[in-house]
N, C-alpha and C. Protein backbone atom coordinates (compact mmCIF):
# COMPACT_ATOMS: atom_id res chain seq x y z
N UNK A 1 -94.68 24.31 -8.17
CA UNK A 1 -93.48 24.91 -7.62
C UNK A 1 -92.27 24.03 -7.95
N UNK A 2 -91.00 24.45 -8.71
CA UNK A 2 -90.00 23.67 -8.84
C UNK A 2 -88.97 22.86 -7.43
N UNK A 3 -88.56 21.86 -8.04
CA UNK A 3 -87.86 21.84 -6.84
C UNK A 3 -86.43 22.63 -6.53
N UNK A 4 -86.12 22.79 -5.05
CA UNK A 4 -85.10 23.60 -4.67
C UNK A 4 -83.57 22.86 -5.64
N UNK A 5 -82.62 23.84 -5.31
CA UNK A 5 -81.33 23.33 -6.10
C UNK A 5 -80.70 23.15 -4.79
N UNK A 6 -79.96 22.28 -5.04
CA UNK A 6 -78.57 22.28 -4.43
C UNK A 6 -77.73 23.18 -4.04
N UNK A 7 -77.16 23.79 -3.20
CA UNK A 7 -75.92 24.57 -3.21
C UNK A 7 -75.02 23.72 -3.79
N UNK A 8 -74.33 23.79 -4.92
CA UNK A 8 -73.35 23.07 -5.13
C UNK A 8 -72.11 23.36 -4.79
N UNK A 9 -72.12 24.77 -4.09
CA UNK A 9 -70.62 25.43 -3.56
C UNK A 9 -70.55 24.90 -2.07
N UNK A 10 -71.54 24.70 -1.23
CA UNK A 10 -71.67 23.91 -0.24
C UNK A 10 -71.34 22.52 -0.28
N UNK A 11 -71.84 21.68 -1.10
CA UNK A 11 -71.22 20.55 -1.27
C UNK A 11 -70.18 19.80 -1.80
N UNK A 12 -69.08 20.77 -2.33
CA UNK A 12 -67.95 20.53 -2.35
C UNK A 12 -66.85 20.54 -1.01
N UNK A 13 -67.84 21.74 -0.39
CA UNK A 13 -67.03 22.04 1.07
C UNK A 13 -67.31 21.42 2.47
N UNK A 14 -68.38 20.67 2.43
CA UNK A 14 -68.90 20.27 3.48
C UNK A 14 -69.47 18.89 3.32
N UNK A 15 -69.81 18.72 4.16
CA UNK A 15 -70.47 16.73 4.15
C UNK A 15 -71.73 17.19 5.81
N UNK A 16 -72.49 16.22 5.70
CA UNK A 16 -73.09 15.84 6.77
C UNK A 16 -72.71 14.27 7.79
N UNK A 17 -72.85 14.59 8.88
CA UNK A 17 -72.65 13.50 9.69
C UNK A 17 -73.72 12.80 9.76
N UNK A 18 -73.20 11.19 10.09
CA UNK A 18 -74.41 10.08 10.29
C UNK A 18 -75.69 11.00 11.84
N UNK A 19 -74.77 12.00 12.62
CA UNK A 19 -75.37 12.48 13.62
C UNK A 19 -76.39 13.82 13.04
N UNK A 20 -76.05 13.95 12.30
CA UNK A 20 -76.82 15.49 11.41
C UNK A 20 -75.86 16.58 11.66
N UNK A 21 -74.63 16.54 11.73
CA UNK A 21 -73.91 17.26 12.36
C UNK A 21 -73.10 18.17 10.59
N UNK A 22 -72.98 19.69 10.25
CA UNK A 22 -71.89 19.33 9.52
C UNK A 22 -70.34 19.75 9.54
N UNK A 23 -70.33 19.16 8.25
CA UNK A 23 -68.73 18.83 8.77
C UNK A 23 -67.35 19.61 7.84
N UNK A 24 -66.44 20.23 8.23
CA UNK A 24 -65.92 20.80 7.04
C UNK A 24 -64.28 20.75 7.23
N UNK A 25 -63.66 21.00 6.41
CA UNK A 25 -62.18 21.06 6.71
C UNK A 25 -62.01 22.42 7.04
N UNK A 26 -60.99 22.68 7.76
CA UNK A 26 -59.94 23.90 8.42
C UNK A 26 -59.41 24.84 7.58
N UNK A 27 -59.74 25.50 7.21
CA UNK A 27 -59.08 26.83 6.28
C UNK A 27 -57.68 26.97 6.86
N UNK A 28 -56.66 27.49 6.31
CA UNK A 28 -55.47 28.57 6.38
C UNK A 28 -54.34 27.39 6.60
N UNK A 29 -54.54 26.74 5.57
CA UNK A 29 -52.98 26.18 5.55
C UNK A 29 -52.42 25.80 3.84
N UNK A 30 -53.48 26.47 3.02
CA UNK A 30 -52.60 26.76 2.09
C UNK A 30 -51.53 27.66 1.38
N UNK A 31 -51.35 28.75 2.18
CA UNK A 31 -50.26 29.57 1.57
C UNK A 31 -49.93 29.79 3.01
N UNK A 32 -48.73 31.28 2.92
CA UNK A 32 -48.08 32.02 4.39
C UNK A 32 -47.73 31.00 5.51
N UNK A 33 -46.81 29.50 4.99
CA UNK A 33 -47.03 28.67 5.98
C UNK A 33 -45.63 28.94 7.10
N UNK A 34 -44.58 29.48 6.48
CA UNK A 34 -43.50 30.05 7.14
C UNK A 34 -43.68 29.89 8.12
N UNK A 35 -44.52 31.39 8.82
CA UNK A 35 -44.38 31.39 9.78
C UNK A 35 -45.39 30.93 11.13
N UNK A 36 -45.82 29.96 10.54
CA UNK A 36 -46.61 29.04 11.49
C UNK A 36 -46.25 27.92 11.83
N UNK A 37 -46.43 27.63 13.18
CA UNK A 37 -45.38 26.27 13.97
C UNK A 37 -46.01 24.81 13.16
N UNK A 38 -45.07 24.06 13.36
CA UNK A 38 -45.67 22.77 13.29
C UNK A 38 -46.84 21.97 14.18
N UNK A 39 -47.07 22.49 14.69
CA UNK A 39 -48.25 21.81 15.67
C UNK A 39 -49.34 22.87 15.15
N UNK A 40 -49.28 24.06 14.86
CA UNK A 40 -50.77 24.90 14.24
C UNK A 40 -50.65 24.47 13.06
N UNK A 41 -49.60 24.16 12.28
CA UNK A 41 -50.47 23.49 11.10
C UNK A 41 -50.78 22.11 10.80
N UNK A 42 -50.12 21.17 11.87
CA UNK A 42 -50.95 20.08 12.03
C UNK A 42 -52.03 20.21 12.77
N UNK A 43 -52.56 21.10 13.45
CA UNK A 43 -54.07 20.84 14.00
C UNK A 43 -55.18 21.58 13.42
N UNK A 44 -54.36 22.31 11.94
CA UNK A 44 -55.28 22.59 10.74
C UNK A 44 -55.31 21.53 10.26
N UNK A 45 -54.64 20.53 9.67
CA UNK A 45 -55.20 19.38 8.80
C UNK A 45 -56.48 18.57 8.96
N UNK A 46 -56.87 18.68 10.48
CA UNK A 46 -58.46 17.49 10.56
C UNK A 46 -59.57 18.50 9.93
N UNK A 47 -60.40 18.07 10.48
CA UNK A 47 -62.12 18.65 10.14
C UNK A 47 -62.63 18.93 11.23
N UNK A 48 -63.64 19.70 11.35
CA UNK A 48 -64.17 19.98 11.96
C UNK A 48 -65.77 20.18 12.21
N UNK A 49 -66.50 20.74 13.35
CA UNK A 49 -67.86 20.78 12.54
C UNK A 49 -68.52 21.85 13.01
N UNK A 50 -69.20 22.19 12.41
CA UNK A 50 -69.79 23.43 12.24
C UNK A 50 -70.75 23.96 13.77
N UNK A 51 -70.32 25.02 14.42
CA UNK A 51 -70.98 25.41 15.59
C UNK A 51 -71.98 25.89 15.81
N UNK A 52 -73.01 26.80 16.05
CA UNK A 52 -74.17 27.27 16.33
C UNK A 52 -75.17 26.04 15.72
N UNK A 53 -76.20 26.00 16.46
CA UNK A 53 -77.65 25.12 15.84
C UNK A 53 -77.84 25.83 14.61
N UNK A 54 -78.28 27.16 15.12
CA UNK A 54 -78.92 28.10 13.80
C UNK A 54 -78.09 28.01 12.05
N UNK A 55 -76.86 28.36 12.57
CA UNK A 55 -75.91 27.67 11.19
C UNK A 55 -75.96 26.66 10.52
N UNK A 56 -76.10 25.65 11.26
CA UNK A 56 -76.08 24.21 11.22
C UNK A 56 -77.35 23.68 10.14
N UNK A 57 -78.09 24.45 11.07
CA UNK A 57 -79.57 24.45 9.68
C UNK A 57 -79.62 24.76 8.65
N UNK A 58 -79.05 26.03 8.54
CA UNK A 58 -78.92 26.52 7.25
C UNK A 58 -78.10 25.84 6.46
N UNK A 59 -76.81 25.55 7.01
CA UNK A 59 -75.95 24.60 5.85
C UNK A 59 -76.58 23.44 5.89
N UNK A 60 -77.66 22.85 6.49
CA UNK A 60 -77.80 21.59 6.22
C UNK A 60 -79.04 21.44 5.09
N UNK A 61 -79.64 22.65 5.05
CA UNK A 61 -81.16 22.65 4.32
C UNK A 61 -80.15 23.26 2.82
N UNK A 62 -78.78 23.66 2.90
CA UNK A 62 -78.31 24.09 1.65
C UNK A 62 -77.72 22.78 1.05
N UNK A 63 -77.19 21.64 1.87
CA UNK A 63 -77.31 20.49 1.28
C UNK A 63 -78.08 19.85 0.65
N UNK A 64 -79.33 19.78 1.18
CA UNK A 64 -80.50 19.03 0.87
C UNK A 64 -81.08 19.02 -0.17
N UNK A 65 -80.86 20.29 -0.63
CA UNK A 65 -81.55 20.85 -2.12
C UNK A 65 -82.96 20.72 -1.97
């Protein structure tokens, strides 16, 4: 049986935490920035991490390759 691949579209977008946690940046602050305040698009700039367990697995076993 070969081994699995990588998502490599996953691992441009995401990282794992030292906790197993993962981790990704905030969508929607590259275009239409007009009309969004300064404080919503500074609290798009951090990262964040990914919610449900069940998700969590899946992006993490798509890391793993």
């Amino acid at each position: 049986m070969p081994k699995m691949k990588t998502k490599k579209s996953a691992t441009k977008r995401m990282k794992m935490s030292a906790t197993g946690k993962v981790i990704r940046s905030q969508g929607g602050k590259a275009h239409l920035n007009n009309g969004k305040t300064r404080s919503r698009k500074r609290n798009l700039s951090g990262t964040t991490t990914i919610g449900s367990k069940q998700v969590t697995q899946t992006y993490a076993r798509a890391l793993q390759g």
